[in-house]
Structure formats: structure tokens, C-alpha cells
N, C-alpha and C. Protein backbone atom coordinates (compact mmCIF):
# COMPACT_ATOMS: atom_id res chain seq x y z
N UNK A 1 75.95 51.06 20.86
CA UNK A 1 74.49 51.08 20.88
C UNK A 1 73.97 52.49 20.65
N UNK A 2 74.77 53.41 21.11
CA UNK A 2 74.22 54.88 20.90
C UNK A 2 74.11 55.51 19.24
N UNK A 3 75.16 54.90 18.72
CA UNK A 3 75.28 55.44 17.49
C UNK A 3 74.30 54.21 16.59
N UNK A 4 74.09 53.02 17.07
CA UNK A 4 73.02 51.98 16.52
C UNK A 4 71.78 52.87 16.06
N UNK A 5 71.32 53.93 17.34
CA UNK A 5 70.00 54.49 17.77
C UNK A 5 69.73 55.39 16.39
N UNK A 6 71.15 56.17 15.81
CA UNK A 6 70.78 57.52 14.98
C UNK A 6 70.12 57.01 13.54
N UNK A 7 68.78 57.97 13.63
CA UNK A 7 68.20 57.48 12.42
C UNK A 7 67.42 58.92 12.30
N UNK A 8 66.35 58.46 11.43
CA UNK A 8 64.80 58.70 11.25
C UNK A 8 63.53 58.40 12.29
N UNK A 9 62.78 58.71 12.38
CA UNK A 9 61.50 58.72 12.99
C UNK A 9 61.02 59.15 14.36
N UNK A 10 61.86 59.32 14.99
CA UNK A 10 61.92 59.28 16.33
C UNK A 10 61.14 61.00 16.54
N UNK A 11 61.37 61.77 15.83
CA UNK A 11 60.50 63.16 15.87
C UNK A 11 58.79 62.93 15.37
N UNK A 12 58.40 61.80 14.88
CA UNK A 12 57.04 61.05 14.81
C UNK A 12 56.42 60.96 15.87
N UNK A 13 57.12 60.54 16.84
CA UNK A 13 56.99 59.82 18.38
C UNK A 13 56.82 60.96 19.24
N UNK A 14 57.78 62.05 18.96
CA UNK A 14 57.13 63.27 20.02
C UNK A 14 55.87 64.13 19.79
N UNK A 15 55.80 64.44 18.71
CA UNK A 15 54.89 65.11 17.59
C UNK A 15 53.34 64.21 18.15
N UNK A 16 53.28 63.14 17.99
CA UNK A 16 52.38 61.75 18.14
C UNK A 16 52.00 62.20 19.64
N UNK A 17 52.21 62.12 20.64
CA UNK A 17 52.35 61.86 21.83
C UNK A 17 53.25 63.20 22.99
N UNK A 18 53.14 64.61 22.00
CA UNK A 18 53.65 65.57 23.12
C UNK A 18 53.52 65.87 24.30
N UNK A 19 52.19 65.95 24.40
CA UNK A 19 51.79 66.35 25.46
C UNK A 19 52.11 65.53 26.50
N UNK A 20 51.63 63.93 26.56
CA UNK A 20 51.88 62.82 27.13
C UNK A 20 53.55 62.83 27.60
N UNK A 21 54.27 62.86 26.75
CA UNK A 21 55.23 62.91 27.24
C UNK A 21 55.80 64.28 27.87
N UNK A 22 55.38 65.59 27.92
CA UNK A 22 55.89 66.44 28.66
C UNK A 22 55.11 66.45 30.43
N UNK A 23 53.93 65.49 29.87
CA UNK A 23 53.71 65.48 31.42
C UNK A 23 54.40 64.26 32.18
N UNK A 24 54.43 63.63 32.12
CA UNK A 24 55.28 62.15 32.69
C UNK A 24 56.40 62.57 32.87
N UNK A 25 57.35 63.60 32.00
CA UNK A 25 58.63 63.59 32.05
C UNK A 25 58.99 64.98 32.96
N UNK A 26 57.10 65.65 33.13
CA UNK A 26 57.64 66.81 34.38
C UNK A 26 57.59 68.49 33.72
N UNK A 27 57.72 68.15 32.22
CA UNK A 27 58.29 69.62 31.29
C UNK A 27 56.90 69.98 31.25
N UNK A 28 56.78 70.89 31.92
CA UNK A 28 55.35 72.14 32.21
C UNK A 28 55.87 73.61 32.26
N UNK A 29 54.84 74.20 31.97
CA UNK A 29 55.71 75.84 31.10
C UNK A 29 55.98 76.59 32.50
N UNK A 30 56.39 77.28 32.44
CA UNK A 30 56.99 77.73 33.91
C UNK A 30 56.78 79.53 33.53
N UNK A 31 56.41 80.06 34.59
CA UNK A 31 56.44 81.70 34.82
C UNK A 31 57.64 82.17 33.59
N UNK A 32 57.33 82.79 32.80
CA UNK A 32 58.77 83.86 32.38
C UNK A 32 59.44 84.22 33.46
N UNK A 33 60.54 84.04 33.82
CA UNK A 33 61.49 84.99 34.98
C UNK A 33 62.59 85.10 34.28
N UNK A 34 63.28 86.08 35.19
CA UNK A 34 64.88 85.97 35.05
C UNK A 34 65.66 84.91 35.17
N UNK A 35 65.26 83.92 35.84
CA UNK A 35 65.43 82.96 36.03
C UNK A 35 65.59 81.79 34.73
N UNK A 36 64.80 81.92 34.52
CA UNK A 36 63.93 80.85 33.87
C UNK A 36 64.34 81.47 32.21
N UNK A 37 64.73 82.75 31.74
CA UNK A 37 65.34 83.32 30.68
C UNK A 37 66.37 82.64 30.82
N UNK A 38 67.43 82.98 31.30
CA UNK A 38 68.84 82.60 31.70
C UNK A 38 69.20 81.11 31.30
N UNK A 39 68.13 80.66 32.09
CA UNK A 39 67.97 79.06 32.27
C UNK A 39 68.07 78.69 31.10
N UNK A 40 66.85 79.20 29.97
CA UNK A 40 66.46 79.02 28.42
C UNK A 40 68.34 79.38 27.71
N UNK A 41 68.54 80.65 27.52
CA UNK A 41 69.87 81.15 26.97
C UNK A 41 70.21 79.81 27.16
N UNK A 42 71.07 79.54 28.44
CA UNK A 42 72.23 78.48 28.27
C UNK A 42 72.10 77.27 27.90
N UNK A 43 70.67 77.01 28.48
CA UNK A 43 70.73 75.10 27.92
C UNK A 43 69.65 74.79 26.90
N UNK A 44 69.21 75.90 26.71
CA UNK A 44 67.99 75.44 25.53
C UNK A 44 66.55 75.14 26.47
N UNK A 45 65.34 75.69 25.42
CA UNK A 45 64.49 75.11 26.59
C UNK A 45 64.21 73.13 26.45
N UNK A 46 63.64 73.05 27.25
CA UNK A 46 62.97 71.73 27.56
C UNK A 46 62.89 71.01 26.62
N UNK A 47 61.72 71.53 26.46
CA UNK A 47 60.97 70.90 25.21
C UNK A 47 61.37 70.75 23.63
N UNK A 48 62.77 71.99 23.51
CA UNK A 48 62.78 72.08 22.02
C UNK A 48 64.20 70.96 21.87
N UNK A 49 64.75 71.23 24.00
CA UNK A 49 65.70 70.33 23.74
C UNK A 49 65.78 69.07 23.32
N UNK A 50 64.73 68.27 24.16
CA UNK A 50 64.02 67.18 23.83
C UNK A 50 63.34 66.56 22.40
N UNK A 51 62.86 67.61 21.57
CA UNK A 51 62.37 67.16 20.48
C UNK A 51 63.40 67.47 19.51
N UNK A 52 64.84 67.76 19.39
CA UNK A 52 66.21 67.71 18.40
C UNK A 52 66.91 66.53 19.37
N UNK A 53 66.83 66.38 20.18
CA UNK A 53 67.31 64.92 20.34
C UNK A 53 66.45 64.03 19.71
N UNK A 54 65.54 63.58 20.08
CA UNK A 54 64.89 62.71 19.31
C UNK A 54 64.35 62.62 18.14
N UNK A 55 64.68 63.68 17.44
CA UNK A 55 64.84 64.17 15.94
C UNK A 55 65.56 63.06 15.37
N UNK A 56 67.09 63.35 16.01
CA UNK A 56 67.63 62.39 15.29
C UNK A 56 68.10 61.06 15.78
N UNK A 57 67.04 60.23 16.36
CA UNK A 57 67.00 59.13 16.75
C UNK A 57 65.63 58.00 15.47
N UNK A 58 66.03 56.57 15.78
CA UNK A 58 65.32 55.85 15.63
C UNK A 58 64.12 55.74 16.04
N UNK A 59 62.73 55.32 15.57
CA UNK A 59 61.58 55.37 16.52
C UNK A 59 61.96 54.39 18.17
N UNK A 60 62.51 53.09 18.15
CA UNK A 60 63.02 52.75 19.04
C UNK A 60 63.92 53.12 20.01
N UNK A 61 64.84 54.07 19.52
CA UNK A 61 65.59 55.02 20.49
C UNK A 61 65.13 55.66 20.67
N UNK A 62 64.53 56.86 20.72
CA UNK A 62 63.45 57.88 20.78
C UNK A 62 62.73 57.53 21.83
N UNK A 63 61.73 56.16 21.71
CA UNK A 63 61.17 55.33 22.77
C UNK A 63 61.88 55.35 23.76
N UNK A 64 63.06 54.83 23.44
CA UNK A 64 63.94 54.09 24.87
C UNK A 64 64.31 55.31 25.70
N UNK A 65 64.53 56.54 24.93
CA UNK A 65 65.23 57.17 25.73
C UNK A 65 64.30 58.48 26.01
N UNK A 66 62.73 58.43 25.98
CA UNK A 66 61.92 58.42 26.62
C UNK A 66 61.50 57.79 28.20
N UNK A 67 61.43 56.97 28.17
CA UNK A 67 60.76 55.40 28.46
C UNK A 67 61.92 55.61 29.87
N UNK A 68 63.42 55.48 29.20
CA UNK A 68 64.40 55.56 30.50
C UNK A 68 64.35 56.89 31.76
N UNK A 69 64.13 57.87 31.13
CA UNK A 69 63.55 59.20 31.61
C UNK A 69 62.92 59.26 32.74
N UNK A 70 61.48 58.52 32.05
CA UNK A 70 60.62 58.59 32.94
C UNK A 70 60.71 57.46 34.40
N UNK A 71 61.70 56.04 33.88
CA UNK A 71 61.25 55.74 34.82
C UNK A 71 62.47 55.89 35.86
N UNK A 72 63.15 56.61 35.61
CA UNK A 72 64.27 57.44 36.37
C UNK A 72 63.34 58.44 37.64
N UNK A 73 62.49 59.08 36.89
CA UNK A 73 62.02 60.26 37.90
C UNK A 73 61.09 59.16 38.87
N UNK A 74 61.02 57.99 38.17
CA UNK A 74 59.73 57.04 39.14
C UNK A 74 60.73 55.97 40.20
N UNK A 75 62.15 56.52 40.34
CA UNK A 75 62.60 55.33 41.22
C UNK A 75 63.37 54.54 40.65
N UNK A 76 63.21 54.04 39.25
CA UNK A 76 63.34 52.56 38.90
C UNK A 76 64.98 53.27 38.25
N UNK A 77 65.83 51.71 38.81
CA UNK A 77 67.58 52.79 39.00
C UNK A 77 67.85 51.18 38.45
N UNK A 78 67.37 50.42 38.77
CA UNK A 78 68.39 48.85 38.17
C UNK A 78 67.72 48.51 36.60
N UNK A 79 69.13 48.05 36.03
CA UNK A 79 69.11 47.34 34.51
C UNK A 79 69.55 45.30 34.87
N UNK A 80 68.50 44.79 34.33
CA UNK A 80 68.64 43.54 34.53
C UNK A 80 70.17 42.84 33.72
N UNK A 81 70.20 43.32 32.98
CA UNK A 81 71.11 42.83 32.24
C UNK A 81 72.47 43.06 32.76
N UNK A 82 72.65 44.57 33.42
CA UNK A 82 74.08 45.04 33.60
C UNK A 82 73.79 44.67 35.63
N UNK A 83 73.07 44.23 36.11
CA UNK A 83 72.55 43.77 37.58
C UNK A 83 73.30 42.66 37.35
N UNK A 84 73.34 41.61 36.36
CA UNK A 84 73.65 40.05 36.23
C UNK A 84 74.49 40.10 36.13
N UNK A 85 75.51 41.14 34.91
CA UNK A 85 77.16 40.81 34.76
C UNK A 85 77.47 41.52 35.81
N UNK A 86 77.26 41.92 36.93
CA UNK A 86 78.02 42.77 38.10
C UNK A 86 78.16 41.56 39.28
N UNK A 87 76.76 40.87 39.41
CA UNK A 87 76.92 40.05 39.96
C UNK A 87 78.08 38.98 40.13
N UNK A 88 77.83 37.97 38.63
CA UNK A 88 78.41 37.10 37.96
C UNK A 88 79.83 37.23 38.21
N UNK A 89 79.98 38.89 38.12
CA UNK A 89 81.89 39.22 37.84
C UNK A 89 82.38 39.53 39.45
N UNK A 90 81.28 39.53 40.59
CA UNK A 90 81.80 39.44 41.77
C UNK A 90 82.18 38.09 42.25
N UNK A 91 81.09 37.30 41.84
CA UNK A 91 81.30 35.47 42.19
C UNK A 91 82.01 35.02 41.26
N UNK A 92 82.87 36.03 40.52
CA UNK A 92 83.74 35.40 39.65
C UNK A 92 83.31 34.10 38.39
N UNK A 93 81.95 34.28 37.78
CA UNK A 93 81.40 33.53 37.41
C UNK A 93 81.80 34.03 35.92
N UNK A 94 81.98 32.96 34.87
CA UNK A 94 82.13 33.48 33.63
C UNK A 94 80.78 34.16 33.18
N UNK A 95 80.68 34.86 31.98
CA UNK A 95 79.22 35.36 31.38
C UNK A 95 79.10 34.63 30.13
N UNK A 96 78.07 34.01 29.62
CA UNK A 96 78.02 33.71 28.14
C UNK A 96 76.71 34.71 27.83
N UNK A 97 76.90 35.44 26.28
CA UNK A 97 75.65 35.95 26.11
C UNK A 97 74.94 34.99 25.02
N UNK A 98 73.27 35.11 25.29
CA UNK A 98 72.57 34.39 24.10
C UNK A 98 72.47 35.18 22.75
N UNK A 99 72.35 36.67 22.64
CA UNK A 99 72.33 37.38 21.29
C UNK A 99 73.81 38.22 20.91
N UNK A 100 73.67 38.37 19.73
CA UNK A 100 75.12 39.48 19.64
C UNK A 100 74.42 40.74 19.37
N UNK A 101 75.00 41.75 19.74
CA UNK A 101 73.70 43.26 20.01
C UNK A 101 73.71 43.42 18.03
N UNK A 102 74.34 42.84 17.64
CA UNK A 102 73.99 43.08 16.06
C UNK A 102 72.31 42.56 15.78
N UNK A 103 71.94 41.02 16.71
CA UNK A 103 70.76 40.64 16.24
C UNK A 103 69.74 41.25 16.93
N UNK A 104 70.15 41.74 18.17
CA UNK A 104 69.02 42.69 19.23
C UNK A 104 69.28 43.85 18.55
N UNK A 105 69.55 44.45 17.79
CA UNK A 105 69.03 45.84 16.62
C UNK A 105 68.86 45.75 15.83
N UNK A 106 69.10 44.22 15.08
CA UNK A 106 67.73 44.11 13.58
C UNK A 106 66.27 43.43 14.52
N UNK A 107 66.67 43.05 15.50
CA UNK A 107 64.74 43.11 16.47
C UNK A 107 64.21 44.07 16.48
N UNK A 108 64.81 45.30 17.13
CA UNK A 108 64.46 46.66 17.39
C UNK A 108 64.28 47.35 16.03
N UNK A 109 64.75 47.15 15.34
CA UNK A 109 64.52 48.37 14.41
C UNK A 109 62.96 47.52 13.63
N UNK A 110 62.66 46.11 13.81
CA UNK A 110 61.65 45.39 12.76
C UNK A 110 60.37 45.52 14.10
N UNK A 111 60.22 46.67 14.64
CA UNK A 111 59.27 46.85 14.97
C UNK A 111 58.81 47.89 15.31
N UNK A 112 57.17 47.52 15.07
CA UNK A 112 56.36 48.64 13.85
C UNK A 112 56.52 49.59 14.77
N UNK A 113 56.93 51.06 14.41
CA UNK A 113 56.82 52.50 15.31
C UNK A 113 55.72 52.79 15.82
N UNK A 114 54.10 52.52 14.92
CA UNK A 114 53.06 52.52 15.60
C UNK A 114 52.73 52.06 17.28
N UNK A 115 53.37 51.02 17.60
CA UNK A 115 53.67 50.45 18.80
C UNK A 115 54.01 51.61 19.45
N UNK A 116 55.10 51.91 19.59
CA UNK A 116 55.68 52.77 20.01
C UNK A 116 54.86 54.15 20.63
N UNK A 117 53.95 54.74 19.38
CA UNK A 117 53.60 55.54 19.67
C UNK A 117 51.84 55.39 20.40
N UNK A 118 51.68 54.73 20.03
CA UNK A 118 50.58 54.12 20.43
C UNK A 118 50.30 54.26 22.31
N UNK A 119 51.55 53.61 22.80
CA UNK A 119 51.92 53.21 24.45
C UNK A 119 52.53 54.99 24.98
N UNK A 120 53.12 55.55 23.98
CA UNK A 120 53.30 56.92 24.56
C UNK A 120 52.20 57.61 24.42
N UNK A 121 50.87 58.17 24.01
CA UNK A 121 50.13 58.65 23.71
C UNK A 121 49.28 57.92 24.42
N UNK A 122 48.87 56.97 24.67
CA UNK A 122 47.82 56.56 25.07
C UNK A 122 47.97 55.20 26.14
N UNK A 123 49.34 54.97 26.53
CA UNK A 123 49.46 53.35 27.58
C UNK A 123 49.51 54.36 28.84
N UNK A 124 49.02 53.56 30.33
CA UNK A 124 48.94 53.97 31.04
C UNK A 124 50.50 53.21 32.17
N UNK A 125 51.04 54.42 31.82
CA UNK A 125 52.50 54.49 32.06
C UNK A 125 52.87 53.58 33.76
N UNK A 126 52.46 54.17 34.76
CA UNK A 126 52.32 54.18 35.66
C UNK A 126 51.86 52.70 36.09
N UNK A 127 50.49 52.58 35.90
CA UNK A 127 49.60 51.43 35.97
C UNK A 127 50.59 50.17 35.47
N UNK A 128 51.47 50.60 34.23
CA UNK A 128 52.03 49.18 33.61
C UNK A 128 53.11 49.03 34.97
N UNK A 129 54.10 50.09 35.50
CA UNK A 129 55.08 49.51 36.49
C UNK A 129 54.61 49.29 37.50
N UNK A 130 53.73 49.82 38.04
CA UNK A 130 52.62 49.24 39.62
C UNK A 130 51.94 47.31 39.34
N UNK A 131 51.88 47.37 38.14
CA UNK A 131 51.46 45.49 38.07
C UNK A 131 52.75 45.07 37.93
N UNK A 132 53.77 45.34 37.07
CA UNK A 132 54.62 44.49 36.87
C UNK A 132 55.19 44.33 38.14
N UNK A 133 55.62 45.64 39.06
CA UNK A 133 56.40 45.54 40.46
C UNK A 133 55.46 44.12 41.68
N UNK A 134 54.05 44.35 41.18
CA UNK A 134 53.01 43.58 42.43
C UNK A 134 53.47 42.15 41.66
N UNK A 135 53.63 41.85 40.56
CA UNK A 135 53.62 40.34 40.01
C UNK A 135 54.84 39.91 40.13
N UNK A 136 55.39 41.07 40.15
CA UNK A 136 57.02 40.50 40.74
C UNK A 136 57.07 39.95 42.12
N UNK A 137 56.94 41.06 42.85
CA UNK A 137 56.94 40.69 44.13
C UNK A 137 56.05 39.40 44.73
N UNK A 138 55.09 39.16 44.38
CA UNK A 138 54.44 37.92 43.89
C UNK A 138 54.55 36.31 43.43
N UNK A 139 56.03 36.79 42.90
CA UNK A 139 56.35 35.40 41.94
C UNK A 139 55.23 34.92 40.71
N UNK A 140 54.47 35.71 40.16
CA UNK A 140 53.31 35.53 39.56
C UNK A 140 54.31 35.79 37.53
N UNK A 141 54.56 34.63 37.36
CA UNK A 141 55.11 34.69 35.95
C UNK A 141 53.81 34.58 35.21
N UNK A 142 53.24 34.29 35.73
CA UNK A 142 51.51 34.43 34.64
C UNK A 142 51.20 36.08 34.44
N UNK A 143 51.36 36.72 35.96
CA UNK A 143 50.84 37.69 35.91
C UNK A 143 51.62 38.87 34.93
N UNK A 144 53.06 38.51 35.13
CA UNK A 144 54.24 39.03 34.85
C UNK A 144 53.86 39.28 32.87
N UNK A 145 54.09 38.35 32.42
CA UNK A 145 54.04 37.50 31.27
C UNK A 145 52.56 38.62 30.44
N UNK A 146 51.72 38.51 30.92
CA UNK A 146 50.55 39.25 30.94
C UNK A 146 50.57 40.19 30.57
N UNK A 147 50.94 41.00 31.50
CA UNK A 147 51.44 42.29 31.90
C UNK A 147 52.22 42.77 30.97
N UNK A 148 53.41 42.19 30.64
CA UNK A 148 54.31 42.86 29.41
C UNK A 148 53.38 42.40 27.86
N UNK A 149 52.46 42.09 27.78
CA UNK A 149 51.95 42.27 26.32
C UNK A 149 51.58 43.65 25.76
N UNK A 150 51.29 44.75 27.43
CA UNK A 150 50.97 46.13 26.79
C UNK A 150 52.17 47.33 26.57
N UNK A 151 53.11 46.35 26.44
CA UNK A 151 54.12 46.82 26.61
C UNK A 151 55.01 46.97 24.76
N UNK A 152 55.44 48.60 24.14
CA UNK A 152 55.21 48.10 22.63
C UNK A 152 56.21 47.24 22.39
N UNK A 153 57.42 46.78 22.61
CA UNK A 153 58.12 45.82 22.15
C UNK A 153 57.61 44.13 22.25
N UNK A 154 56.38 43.99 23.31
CA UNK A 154 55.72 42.72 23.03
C UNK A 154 55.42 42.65 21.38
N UNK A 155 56.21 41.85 20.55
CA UNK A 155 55.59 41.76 19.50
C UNK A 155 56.61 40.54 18.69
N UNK A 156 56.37 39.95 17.49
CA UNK A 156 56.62 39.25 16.94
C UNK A 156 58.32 39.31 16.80
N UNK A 157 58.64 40.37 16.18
CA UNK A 157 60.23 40.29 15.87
C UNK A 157 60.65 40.22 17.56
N UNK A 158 60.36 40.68 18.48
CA UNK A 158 61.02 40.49 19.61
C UNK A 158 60.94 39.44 20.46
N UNK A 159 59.60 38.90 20.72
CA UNK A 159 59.23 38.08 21.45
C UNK A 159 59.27 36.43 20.89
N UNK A 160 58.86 36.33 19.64
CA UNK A 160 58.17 35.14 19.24
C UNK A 160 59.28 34.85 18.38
N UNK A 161 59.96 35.50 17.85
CA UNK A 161 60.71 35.24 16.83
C UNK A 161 62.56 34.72 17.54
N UNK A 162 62.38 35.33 18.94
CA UNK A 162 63.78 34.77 19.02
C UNK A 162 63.70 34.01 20.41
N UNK A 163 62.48 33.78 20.62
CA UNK A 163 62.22 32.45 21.75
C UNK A 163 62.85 31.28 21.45
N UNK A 164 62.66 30.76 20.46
CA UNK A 164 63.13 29.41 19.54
C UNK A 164 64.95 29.81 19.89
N UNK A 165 65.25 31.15 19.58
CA UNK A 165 66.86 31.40 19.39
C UNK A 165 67.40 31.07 20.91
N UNK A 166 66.91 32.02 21.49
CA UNK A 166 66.88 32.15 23.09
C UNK A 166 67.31 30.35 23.91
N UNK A 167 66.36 29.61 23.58
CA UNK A 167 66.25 28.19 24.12
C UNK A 167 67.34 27.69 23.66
N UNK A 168 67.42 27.66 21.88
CA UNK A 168 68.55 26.72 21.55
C UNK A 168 69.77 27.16 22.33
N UNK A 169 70.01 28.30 22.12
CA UNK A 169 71.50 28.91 22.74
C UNK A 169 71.67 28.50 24.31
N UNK A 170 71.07 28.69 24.88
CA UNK A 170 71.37 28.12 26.43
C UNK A 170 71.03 26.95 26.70
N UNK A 171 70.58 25.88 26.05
CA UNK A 171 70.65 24.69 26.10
C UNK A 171 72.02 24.05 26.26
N UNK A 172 72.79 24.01 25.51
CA UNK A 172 73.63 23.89 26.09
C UNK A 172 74.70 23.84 27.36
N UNK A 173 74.46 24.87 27.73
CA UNK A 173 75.01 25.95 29.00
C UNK A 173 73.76 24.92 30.17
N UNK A 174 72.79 24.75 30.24
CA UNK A 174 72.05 23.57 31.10
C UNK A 174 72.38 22.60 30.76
N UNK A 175 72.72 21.72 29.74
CA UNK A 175 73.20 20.61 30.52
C UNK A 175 74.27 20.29 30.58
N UNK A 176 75.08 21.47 30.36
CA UNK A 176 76.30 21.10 31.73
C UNK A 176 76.28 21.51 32.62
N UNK A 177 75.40 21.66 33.29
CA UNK A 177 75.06 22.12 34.42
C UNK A 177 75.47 23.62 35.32
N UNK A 178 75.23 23.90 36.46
CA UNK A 178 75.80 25.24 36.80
C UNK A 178 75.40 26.25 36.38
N UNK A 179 74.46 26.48 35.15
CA UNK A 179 74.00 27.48 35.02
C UNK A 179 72.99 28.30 35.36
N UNK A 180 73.09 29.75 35.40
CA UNK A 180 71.89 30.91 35.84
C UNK A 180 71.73 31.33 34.53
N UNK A 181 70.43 31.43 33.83
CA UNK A 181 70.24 31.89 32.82
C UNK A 181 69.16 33.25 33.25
N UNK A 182 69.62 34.75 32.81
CA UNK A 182 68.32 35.40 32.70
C UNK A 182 68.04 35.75 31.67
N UNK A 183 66.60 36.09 31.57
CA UNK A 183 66.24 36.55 30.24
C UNK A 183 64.78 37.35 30.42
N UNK A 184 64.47 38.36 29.71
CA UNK A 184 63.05 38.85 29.73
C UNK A 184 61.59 38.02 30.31
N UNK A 185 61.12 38.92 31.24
CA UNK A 185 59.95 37.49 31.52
C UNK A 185 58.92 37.70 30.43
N UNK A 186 59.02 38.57 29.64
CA UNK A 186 58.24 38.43 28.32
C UNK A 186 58.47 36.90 27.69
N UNK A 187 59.89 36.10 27.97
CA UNK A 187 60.27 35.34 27.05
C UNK A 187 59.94 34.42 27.70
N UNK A 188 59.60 34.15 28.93
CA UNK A 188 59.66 32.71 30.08
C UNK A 188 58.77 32.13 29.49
N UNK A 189 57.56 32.51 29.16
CA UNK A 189 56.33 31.33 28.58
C UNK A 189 56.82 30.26 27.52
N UNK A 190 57.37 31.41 26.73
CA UNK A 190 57.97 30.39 25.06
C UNK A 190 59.20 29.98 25.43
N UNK A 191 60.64 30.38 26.15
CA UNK A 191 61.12 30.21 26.32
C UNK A 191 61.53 28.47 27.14
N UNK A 192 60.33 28.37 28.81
CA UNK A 192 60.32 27.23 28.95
C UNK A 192 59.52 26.24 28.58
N UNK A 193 58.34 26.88 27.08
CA UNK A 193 57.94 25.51 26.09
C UNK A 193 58.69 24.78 25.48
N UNK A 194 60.08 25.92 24.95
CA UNK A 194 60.71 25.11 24.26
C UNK A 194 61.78 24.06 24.64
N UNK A 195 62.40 24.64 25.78
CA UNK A 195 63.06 23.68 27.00
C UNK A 195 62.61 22.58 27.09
N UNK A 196 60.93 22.57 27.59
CA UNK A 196 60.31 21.24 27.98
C UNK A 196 60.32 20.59 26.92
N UNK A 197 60.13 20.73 25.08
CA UNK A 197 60.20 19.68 24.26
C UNK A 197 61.30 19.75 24.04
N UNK A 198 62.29 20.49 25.04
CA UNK A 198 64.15 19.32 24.58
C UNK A 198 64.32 18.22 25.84
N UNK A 199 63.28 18.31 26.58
CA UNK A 199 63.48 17.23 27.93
C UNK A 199 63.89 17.93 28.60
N UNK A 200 64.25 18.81 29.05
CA UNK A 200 64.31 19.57 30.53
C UNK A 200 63.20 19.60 31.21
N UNK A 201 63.43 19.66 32.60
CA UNK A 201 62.47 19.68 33.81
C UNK A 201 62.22 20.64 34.15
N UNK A 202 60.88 21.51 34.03
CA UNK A 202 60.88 22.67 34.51
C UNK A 202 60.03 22.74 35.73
N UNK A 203 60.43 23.39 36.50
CA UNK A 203 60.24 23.32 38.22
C UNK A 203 59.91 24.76 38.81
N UNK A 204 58.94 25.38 39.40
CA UNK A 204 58.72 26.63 39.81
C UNK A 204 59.06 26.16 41.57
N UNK A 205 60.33 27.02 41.63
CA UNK A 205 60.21 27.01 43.35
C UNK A 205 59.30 27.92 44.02
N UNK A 206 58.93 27.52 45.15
CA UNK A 206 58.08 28.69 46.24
C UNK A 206 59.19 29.36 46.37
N UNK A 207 58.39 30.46 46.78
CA UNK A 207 59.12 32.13 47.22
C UNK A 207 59.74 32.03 48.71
């Protein structure tokens, strides 16, 4: 996946949105010292480090590895995806996946960079993980669902386009029963439309 990321555009995205991102991510100019020389010599500064990494990234990597940054300094330490196979592989549960990461990086790359820069420059960073955390805690998949539209990967190649994929593939895996399926709650809306016109029962338990 790392070497998926190396491209073009991703120096668009800092350029677009500098400032924004040196404040979220903390990089504020600091006193000249001895200190702070030294500091520069060995590791490069901050900012110039930051913008030759994402030089040579994808606009989507660039994003992501933005995006992961920040919400590192905000707390947020769990990945849903690698949370499930840790689980799964303690209860000794097999894993099936629904995409092969070949088709989750022709998603990513077929969407528009504008997005991207758009939510760094101007989305209110903060505000988006304070609703998503309250709708979580909530059980509120309306609210949830909502909520990730201001989010830039809400969009056609990601969302709409592999809902249809998403359903067919774990259909199976339900009705033979036993299964935990997760998946983005971006995807739950389309995801259990399409369930319900294969005849599955869809059921919201209380919390």
C-alpha cells in the first residue's frame, strides 16, 4: 500500500491548504535557538519535511497521511479494519475480505483531488470527529451516515459505486450463516438497500 501511494499531486494538497494543515498538525515557527538550529541540521525542518514527503505522494496519500497525523495528536489510536482481523484471529474466526486492495486503489486514485483539498483547507476538522464520535456513541446510523458525506472520500467511485460490490460479496457469507460483516458506515445505507432487495431481514438492535 505504501508504494501504491507514490505518485503526483500530493504537493497540490499542501500548497492548497498550508497553513490549515500546519496548524492542526501543531508545526508553528518556533524562537531561533540553539536548540531549535540543531534540531533543523539533523532532521530537517517541519514544514519542508512535510512538504517532500508529500511531494511525492498521490493526492490520496498525501490526504491520508495527513488526515492520520492529525488524528493521532487527537487520541484516535484504533483502525477498524485491522481492530476486526485481531479480533476474529483471537476467536479463532476465519477472515473473508469483500475487496482485493487492487480494487480499493483504482477507488482511491478515481477521486477528484479537489475533494481532498477542499476538506483540508476549509472542512472543519475537529467538528467532523466530535459528531461522528456523539452518533456513534448514540447508535445513530442516520446520524453517522450524514456525517460522513463531509467527509472527501464520500463520493461516487467510493461510496456508490461499490455498494452494489460490497452486498453481492457478503451475501453469501449470510446465508450461511455465522457471519460478522464490517464495513464503512458510509456504506450501511446502500449497503442494507441492497440486502433488503435480496430478502434479507434487516433488524436494528437497541443499544
Amino acid at each position: 500500500m505504501h508504494e501504491a501511494g507514490r505518485g503526483l499531486g500530493g504537493d497540490a494538497l499542501y500548497k492548497a491548504a498550508r497553513e490549515q494543515i500546519h496548524a492542526r498538525l501543531g508545526i508553528f515557527p518556533a524562537p531561533l535557538d540553539v536548540h531549535r538550529i540543531v534540531r533543523d541540521l539533523i532532521f530537517g525542518r517541519q514544514d519542508e519535511w512535510l512538504e517532500q514527503e508529500l511531494r511525492t505522494l498521490k493526492p490520496w496519500a498525501a490526504f491520508f497521511g495527513v488526515w492520520t497525523r492529525y488524528r493521532a495528536r487527537e487520541g484516535w489510536e484504533h483502525k477498524m479494519d485491522l481492530d476486526a482481523a485481531q479480533i476474529a484471529a483471537k476467536l479463532g474466526r476465519p477472515t473473508r475480505y469483500l475487496e482485493t486492495i487492487e480494487e480499493q486503489l483504482a477507488a482511491l486514485d478515481a477521486v477528484p483531488p479537489e475533494r481532498f483539498v477542499r476538506f483540508l483547507a476549509a472542512g472543519d476538522w475537529r467538528g467532523y470527529n466530535e459528531a461522528y464520535e456523539r452518533h456513534y456513541l448514540a447508535g445513530d446510523l442516520e446520524g453517522l451516515a450524514a456525517a460522513a458525506q463531509g467527509f472527501p472520500t464520500y463520493c461516487e467511485p467510493i461510496i456508490g459505486a461499490r455498494d452494489a460490490l460490497l452486498a453481492e460479496r457478503m451475501a453469501p457469507e449470510l446465508d450461511a450463516g455465522g457471519a460478522c460483516v464490517i464495513v464503512g458506515v458510509a456504506h450501511c445505507p446502500g449497503v442494507l438497500a441492497r440486502l433488503a432487495e435480496r430478502g434479507f431481514s434487516v433488524r436494528k438492535f437497541p443499544l
